[in-house]
N, C-alpha and C. Protein backbone atom coordinates (compact mmCIF):
# COMPACT_ATOMS: atom_id res chain seq x y z
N UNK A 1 93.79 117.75 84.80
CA UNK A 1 92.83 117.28 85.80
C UNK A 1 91.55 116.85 85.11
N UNK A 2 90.92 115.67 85.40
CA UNK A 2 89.80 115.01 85.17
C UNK A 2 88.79 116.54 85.42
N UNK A 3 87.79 116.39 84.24
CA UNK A 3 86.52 117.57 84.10
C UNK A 3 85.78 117.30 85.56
N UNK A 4 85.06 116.68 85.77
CA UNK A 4 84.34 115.69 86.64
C UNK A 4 85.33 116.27 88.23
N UNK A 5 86.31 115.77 88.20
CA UNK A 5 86.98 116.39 89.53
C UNK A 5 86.81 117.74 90.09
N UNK A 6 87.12 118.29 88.63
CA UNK A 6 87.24 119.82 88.57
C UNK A 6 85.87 120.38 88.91
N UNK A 7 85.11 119.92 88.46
CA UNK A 7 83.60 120.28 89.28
C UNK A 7 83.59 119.99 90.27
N UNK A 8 84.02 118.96 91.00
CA UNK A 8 83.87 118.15 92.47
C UNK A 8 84.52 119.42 92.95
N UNK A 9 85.86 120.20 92.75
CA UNK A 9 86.33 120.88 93.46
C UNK A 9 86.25 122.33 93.57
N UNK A 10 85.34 122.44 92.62
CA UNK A 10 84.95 124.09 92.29
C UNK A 10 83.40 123.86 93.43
N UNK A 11 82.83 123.00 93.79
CA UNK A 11 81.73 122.79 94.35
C UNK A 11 82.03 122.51 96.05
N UNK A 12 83.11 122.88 96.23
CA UNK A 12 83.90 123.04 97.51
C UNK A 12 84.10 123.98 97.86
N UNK A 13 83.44 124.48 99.28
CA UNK A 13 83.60 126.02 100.10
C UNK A 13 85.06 126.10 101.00
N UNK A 14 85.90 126.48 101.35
CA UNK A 14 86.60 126.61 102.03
C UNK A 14 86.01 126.81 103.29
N UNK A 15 84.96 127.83 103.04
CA UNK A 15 83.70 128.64 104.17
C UNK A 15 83.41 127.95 104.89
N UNK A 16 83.01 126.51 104.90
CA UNK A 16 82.67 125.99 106.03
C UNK A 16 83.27 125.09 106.40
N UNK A 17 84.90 125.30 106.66
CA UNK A 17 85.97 124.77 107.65
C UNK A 17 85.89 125.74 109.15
N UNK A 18 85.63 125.16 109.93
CA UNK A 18 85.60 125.98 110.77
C UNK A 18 86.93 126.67 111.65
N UNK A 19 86.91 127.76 112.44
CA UNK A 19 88.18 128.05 112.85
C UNK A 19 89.04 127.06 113.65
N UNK A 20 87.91 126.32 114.50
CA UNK A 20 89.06 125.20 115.02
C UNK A 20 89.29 124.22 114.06
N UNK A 21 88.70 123.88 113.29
CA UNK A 21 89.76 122.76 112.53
C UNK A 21 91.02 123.83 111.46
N UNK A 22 90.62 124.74 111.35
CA UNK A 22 91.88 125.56 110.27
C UNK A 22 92.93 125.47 111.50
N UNK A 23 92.61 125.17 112.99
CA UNK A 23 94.15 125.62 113.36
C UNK A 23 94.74 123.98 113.60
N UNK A 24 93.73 122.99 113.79
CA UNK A 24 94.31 121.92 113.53
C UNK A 24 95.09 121.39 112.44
N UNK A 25 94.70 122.24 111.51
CA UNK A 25 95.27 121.59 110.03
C UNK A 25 96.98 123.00 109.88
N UNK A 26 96.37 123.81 110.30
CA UNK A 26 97.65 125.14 110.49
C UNK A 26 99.17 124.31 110.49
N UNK A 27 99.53 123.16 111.58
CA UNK A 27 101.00 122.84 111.16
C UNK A 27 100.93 122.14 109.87
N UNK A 28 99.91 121.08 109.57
CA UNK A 28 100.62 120.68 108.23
C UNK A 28 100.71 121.48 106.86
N UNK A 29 100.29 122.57 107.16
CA UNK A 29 100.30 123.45 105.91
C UNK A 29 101.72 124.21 106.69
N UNK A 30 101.94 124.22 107.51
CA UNK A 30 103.41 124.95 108.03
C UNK A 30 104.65 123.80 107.23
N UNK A 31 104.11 122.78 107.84
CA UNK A 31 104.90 121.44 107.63
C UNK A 31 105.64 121.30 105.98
N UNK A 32 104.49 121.35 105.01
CA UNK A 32 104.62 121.52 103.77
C UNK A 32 104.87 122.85 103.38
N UNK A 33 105.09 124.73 104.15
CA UNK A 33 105.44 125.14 103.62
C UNK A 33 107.08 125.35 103.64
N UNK A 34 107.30 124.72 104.44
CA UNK A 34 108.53 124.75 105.04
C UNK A 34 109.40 124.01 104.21
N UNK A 35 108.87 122.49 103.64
CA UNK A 35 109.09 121.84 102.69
C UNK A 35 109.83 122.78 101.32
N UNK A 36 108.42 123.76 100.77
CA UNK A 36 108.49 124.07 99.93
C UNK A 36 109.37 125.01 100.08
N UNK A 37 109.56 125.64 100.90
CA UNK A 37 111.02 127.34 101.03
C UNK A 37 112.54 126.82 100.66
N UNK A 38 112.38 125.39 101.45
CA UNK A 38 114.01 125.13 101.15
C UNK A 38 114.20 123.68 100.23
N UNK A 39 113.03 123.73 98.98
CA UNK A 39 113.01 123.01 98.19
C UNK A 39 113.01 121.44 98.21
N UNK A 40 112.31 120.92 99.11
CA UNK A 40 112.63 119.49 99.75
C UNK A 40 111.17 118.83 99.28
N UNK A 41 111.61 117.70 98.91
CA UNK A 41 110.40 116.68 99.16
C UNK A 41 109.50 116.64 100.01
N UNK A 42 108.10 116.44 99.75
CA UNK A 42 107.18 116.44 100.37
C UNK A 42 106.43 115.15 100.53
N UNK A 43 106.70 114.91 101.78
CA UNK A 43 106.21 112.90 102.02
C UNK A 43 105.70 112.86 102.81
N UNK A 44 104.02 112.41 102.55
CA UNK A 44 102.84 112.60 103.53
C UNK A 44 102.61 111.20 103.41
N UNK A 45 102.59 110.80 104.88
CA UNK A 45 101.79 109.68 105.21
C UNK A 45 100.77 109.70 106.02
N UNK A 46 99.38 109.37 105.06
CA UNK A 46 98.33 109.29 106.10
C UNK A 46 97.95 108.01 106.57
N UNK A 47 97.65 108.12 107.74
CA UNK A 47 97.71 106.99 108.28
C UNK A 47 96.06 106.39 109.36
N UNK A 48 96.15 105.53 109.50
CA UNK A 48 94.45 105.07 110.00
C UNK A 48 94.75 103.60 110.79
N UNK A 49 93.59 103.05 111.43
CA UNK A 49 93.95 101.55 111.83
C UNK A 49 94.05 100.75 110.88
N UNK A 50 92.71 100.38 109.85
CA UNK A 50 93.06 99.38 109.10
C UNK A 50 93.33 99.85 107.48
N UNK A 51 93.53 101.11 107.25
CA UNK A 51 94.23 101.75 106.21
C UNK A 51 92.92 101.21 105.26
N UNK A 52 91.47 101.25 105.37
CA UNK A 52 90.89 100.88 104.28
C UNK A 52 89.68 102.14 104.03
N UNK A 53 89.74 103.29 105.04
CA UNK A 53 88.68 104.18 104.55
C UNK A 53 89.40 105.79 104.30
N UNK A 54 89.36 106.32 105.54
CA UNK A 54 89.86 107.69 105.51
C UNK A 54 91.44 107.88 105.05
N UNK A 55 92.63 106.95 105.18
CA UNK A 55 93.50 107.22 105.19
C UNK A 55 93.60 107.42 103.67
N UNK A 56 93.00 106.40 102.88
CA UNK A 56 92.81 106.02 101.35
C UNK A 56 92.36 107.62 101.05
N UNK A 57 90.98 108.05 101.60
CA UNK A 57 90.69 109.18 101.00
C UNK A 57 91.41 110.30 100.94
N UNK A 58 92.09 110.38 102.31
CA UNK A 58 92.91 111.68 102.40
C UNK A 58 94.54 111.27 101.56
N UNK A 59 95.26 110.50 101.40
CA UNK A 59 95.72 110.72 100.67
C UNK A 59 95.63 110.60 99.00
N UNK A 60 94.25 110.42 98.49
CA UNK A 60 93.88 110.60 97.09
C UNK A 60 93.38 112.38 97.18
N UNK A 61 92.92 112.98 97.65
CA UNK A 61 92.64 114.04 97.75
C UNK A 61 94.11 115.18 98.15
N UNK A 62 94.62 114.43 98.54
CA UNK A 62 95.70 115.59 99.18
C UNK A 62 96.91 115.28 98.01
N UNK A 63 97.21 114.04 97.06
CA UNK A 63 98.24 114.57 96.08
C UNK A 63 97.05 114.80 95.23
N UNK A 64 95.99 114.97 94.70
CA UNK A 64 94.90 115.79 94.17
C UNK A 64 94.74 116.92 94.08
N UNK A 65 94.76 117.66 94.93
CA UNK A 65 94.95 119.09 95.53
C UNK A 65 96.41 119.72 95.47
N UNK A 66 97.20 119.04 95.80
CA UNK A 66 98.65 119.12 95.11
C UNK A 66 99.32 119.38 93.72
N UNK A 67 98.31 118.90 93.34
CA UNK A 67 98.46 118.91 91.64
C UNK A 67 97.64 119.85 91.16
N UNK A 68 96.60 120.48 91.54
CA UNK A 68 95.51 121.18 91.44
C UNK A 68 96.21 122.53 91.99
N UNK A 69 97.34 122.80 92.74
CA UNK A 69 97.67 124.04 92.99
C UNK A 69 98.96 124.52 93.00
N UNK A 70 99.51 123.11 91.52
CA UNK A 70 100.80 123.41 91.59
C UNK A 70 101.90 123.49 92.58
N UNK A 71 101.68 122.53 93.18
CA UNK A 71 102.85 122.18 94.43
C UNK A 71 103.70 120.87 93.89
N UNK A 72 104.61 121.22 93.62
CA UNK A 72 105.92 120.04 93.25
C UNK A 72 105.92 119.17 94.01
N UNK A 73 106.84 117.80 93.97
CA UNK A 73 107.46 117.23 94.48
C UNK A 73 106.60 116.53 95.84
N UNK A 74 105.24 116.62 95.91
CA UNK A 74 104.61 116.25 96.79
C UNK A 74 104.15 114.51 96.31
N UNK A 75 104.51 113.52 97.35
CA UNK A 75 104.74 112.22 97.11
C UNK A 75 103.75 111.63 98.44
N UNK A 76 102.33 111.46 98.36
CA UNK A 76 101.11 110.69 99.08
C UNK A 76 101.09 109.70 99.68
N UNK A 77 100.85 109.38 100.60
CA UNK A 77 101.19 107.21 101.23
C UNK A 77 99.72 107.56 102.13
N UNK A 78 100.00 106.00 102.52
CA UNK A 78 98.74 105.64 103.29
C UNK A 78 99.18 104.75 103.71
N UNK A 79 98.84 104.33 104.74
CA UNK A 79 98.91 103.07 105.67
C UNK A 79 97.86 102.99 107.04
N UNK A 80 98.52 101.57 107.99
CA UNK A 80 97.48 101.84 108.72
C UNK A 80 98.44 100.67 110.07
N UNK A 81 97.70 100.81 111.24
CA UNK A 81 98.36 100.09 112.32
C UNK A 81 98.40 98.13 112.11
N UNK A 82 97.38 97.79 110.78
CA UNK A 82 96.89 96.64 110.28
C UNK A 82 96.98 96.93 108.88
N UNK A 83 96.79 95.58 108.11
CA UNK A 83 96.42 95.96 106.82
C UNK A 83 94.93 94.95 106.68
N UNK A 84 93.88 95.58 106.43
CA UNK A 84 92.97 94.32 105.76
C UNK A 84 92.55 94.80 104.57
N UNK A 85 91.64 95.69 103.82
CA UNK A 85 91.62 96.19 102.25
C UNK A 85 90.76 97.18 102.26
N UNK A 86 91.08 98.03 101.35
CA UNK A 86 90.39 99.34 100.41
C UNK A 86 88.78 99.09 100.20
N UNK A 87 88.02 99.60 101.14
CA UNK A 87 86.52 99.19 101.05
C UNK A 87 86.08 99.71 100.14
N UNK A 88 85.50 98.53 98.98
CA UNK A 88 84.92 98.85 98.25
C UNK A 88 84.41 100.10 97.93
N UNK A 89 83.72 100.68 99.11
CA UNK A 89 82.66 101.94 98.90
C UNK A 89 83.54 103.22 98.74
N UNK A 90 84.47 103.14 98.93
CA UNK A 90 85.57 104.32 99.18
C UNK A 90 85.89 104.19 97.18
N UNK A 91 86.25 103.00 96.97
CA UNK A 91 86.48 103.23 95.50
C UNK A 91 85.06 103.90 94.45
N UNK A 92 83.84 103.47 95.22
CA UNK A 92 82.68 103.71 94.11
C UNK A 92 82.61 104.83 94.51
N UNK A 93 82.90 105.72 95.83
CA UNK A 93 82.75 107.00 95.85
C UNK A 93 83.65 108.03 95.32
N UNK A 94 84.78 107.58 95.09
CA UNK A 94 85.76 108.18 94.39
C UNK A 94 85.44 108.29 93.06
N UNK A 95 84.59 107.33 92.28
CA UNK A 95 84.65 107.41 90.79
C UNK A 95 83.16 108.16 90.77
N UNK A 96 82.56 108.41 91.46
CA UNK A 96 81.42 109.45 91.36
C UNK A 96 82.16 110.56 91.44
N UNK A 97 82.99 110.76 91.91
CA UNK A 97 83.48 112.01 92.40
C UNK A 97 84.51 112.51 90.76
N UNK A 98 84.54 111.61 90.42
CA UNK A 98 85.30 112.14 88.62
C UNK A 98 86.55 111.10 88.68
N UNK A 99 87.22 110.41 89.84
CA UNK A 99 88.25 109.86 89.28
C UNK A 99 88.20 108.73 88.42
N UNK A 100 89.25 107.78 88.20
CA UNK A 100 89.35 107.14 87.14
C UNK A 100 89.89 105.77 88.07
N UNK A 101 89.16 104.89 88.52
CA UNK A 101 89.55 103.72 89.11
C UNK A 101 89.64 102.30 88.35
N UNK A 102 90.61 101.52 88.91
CA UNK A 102 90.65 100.43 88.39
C UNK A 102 91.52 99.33 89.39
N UNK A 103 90.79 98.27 89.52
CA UNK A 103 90.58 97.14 90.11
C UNK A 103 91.54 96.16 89.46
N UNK A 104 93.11 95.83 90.02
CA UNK A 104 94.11 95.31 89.52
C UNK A 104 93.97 93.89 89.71
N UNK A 105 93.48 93.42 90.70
CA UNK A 105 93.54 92.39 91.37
C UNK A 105 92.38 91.91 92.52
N UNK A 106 92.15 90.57 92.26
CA UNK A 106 90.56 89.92 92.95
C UNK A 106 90.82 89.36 93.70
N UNK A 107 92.49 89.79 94.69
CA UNK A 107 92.07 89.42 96.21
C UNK A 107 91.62 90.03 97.36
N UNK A 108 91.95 89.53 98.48
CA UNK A 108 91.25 89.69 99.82
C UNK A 108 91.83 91.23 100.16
N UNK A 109 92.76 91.28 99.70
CA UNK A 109 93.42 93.01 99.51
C UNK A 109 93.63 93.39 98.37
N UNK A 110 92.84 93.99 97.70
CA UNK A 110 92.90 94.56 96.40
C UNK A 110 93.80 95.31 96.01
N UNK A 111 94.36 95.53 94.67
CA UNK A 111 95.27 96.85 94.75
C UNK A 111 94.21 97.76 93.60
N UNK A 112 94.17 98.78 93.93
CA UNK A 112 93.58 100.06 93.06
C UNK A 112 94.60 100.63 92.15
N UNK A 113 94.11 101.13 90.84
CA UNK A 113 94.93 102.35 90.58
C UNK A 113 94.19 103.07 90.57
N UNK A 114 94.59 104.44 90.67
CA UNK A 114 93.43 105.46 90.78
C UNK A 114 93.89 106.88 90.33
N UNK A 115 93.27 107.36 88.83
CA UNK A 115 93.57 108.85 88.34
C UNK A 115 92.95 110.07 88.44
N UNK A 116 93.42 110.66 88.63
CA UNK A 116 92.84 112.51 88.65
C UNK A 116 92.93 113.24 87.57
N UNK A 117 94.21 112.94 86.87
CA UNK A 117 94.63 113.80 85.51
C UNK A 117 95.16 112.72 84.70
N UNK A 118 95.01 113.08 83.49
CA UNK A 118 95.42 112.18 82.03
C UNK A 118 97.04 111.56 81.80
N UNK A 119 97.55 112.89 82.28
CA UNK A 119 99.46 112.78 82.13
C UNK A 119 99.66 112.92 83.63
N UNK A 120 99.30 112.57 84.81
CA UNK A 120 99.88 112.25 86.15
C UNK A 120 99.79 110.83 85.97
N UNK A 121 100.52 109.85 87.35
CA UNK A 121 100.81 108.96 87.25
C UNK A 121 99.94 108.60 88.29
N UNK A 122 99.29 106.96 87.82
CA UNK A 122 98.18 106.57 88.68
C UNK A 122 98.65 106.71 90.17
N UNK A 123 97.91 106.72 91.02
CA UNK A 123 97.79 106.20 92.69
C UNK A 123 97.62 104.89 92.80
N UNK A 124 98.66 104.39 93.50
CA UNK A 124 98.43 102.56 93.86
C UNK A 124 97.89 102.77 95.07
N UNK A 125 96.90 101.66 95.70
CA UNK A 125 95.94 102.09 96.41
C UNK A 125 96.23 100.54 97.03
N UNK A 126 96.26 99.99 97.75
CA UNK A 126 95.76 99.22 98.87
C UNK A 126 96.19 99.30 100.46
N UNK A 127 95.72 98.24 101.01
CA UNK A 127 96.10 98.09 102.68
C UNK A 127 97.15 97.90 102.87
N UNK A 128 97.93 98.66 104.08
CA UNK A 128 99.17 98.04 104.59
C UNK A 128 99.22 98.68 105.61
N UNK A 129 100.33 98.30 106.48
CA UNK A 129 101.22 99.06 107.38
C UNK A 129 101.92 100.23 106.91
N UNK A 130 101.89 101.06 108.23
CA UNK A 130 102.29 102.64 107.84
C UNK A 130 103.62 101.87 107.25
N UNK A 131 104.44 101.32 107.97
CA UNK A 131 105.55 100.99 107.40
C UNK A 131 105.94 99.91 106.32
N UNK A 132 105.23 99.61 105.84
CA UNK A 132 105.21 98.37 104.79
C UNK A 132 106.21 99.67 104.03
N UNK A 133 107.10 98.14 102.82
CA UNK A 133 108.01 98.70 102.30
C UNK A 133 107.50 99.99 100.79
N UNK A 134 106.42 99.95 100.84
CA UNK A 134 105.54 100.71 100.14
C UNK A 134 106.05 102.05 100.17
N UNK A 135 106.23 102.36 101.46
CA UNK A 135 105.86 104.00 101.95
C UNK A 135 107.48 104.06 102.21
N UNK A 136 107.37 105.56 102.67
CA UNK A 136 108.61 106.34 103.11
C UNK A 136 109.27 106.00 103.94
N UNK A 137 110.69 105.64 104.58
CA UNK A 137 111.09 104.62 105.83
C UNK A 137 111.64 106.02 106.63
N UNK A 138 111.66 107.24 106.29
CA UNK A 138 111.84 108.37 106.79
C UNK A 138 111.56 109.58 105.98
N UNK A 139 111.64 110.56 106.77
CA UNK A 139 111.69 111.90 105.99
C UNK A 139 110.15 112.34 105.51
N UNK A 140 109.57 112.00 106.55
CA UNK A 140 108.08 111.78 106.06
C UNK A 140 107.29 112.83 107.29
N UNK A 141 105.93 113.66 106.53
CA UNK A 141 105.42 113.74 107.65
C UNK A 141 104.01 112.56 108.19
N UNK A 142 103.43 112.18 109.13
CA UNK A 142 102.55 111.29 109.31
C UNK A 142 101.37 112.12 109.73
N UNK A 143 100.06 111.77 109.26
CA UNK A 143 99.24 112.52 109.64
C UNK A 143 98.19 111.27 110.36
N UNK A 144 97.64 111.48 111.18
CA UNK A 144 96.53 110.75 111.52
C UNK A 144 95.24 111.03 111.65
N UNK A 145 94.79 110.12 111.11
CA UNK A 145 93.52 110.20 110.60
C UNK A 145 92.36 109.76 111.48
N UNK A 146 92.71 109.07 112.52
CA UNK A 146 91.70 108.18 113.18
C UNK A 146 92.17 108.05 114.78
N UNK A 147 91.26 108.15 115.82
CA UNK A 147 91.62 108.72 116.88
C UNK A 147 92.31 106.69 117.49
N UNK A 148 91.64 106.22 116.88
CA UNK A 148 92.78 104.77 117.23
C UNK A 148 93.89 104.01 117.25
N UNK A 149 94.35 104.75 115.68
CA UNK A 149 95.89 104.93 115.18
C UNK A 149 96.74 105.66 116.03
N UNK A 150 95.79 106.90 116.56
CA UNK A 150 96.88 107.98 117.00
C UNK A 150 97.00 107.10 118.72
N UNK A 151 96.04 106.60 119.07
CA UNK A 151 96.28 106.59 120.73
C UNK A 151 97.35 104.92 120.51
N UNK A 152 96.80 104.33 119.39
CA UNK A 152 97.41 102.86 119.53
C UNK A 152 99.33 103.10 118.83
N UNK A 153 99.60 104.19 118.30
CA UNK A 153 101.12 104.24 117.75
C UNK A 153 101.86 105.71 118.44
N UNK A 154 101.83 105.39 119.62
CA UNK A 154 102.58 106.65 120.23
C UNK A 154 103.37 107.19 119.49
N UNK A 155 104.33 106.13 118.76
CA UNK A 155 105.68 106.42 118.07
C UNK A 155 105.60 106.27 116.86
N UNK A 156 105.57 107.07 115.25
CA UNK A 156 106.15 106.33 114.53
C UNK A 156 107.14 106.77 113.69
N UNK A 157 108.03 105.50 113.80
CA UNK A 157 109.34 105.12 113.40
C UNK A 157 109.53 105.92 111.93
N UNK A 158 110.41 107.05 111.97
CA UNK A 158 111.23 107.35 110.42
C UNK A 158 110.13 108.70 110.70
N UNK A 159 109.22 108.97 110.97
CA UNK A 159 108.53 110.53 110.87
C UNK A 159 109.35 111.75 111.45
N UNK A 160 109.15 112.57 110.54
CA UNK A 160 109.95 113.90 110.74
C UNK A 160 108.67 114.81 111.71
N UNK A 161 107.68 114.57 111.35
CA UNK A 161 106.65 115.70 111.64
C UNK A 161 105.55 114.53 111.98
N UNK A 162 104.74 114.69 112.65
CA UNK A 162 103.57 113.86 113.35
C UNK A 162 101.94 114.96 113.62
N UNK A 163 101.12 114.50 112.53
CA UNK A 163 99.71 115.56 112.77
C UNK A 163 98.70 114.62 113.10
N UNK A 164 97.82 115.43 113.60
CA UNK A 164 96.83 114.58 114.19
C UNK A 164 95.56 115.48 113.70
N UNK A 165 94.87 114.60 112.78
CA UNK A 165 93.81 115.59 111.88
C UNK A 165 92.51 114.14 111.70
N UNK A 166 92.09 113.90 112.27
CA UNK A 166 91.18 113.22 112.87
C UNK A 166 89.39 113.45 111.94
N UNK A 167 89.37 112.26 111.45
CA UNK A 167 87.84 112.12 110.87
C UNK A 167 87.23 111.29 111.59
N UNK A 168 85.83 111.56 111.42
CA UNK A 168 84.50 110.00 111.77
C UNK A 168 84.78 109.58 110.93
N UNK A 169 84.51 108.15 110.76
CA UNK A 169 84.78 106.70 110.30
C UNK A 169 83.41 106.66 109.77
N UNK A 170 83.23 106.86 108.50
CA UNK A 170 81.99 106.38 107.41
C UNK A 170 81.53 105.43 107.86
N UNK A 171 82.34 104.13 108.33
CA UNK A 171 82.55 103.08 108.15
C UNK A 171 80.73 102.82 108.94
N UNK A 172 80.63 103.51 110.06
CA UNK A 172 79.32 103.73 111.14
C UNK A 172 77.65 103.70 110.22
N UNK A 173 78.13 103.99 108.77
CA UNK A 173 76.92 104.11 107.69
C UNK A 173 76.75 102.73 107.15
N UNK A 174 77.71 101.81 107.69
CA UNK A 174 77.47 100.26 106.17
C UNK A 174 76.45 99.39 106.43
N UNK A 175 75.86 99.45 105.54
CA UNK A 175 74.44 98.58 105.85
C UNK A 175 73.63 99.17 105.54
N UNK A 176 73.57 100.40 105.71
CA UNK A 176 71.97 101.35 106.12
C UNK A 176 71.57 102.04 104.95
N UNK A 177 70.61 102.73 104.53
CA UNK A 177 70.22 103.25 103.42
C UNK A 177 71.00 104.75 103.42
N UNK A 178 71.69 105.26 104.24
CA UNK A 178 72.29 106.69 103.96
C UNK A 178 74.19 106.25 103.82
N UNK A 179 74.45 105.04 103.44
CA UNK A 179 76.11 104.67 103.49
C UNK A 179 76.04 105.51 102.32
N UNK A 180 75.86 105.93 101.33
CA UNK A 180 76.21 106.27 99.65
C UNK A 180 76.30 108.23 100.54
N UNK A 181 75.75 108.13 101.06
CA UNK A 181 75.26 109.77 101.55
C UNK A 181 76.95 110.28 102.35
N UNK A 182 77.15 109.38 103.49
CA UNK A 182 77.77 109.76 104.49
C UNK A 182 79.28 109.32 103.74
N UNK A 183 79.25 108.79 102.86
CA UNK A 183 80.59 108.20 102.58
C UNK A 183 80.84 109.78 101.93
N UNK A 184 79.88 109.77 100.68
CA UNK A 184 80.36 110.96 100.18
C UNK A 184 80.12 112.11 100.87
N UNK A 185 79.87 112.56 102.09
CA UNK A 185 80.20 113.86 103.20
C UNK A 185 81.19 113.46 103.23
N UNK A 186 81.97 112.38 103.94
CA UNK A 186 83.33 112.12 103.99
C UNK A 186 84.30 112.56 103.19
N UNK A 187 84.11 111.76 102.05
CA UNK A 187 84.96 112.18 101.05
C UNK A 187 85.41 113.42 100.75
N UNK A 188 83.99 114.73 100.92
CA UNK A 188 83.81 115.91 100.73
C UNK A 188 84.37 116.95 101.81
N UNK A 189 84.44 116.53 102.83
CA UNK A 189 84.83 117.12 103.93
C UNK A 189 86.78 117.17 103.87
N UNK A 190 87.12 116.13 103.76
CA UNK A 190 88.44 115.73 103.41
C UNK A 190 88.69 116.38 102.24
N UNK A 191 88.45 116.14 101.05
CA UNK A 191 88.57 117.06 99.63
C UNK A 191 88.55 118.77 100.30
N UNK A 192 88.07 119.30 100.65
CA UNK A 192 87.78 120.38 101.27
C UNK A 192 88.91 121.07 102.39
N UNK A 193 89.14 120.18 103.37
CA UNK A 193 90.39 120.29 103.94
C UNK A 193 91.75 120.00 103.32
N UNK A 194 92.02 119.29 102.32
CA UNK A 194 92.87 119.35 101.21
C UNK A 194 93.38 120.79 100.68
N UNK A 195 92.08 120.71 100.37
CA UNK A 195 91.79 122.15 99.36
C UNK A 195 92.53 123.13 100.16
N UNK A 196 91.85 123.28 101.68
CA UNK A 196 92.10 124.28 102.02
C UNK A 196 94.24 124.77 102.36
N UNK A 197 94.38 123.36 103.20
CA UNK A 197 95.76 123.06 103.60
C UNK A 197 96.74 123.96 101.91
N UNK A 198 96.33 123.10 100.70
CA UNK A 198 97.48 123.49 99.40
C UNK A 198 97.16 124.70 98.98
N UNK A 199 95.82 125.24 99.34
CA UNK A 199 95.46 126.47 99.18
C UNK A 199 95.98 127.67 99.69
N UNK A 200 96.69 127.22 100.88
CA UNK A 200 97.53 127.73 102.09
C UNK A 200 99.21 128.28 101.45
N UNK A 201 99.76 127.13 100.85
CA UNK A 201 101.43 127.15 100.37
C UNK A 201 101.54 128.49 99.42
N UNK A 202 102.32 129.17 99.73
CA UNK A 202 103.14 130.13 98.87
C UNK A 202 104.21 129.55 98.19
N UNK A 203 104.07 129.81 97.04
CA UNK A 203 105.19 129.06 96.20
C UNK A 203 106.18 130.09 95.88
């Protein structure tokens, strides 16, 4: 694990998750321990409308935390009900935060890679559909991230397990002199609920 991370995550309270969100987050740590008892793959898709803020964060943080607590076989996605691209600010807040980003491509949808540790294998990072051929076509659990995804995809197609773990949208900071502030609460809040969820698994 990146030094820099490892501070990011030692500088993380569990303490101030509060009891109602620990029971919101309670099945997907059921979800994944259940995974882990009868030795099965672990396929998280987080998911958002336009797959370019929270969904990005929570799944860089959650195979992050995965790796950070020794949980196998855990395999990260992201998507979204649209695809338009990985906002910038989500990448500059990530590399404050210790990771290791890089900018593959200078179009209108960027692709990221993005590292945590030296010998793990980068994170490919851009916009898509939950279902773009990217991600898992089953056997997956879906988490949602954004109360628009969840009301606009009643259904989605190939999910084993369906969570509903709901952030504010940074997105409400762009423009203003506190976006650098609120992005990284974001980021931190999510890192934190990560933490707490893999912190959860008995191996």
């Amino acid at each position: 694990m990146n030094q820099i991370i490892l501070e990011s995550i030692e500088a993380l309270s569990i303490d101030t998750i509060s009891e109602e969100r620990k029971t919101i987050l309670q099945p997907l740590v059921n979800y994944i321990q259940s995974k882990v008892e009868t030795n099965q793959t672990i396929r998280l898709n987080f998911i958002c409308t336009h797959n370019s803020r929270r969904s990005h964060l929570s799944q860089i943080w959650a195979q992050t935390m995965s790796h950070h607590f020794g949980i196998k076989n855990v395999y990260c996605y992201s998507g979204g009900t649209e695809a338009t691209a990985m906002f910038p600010k989500v990448a500059e807040t990530l590399d404050n935060q210790g990771f290791q980003i890089q900018k593959l491509s200078e179009t209108e949808n960027p692709v990221y890679t993005v590292k945590y540790a030296q010998n793990e294998s980068a994170i490919i990072c851009f916009s898509k559909e939950y279902n773009n051929e990217f991600n898992p076509k089953n056997e997956f659990g879906a988490i949602m991230t954004c109360n628009n995804a969840d009301v606009g995809c009643p259904i989605i197609f190939g999910a084993e397990a369906r969570f509903s773990i709901k952030y504010d949208d940074p997105k409400a900071s762009d423009n203003t002199p506190e976006q650098t502030q609120v992005y990284t609460e974001r980021s931190s809040q999510i890192a934190t609920e990560m933490l707490y969820v893999f912190s959860q698994i008995k191996k």
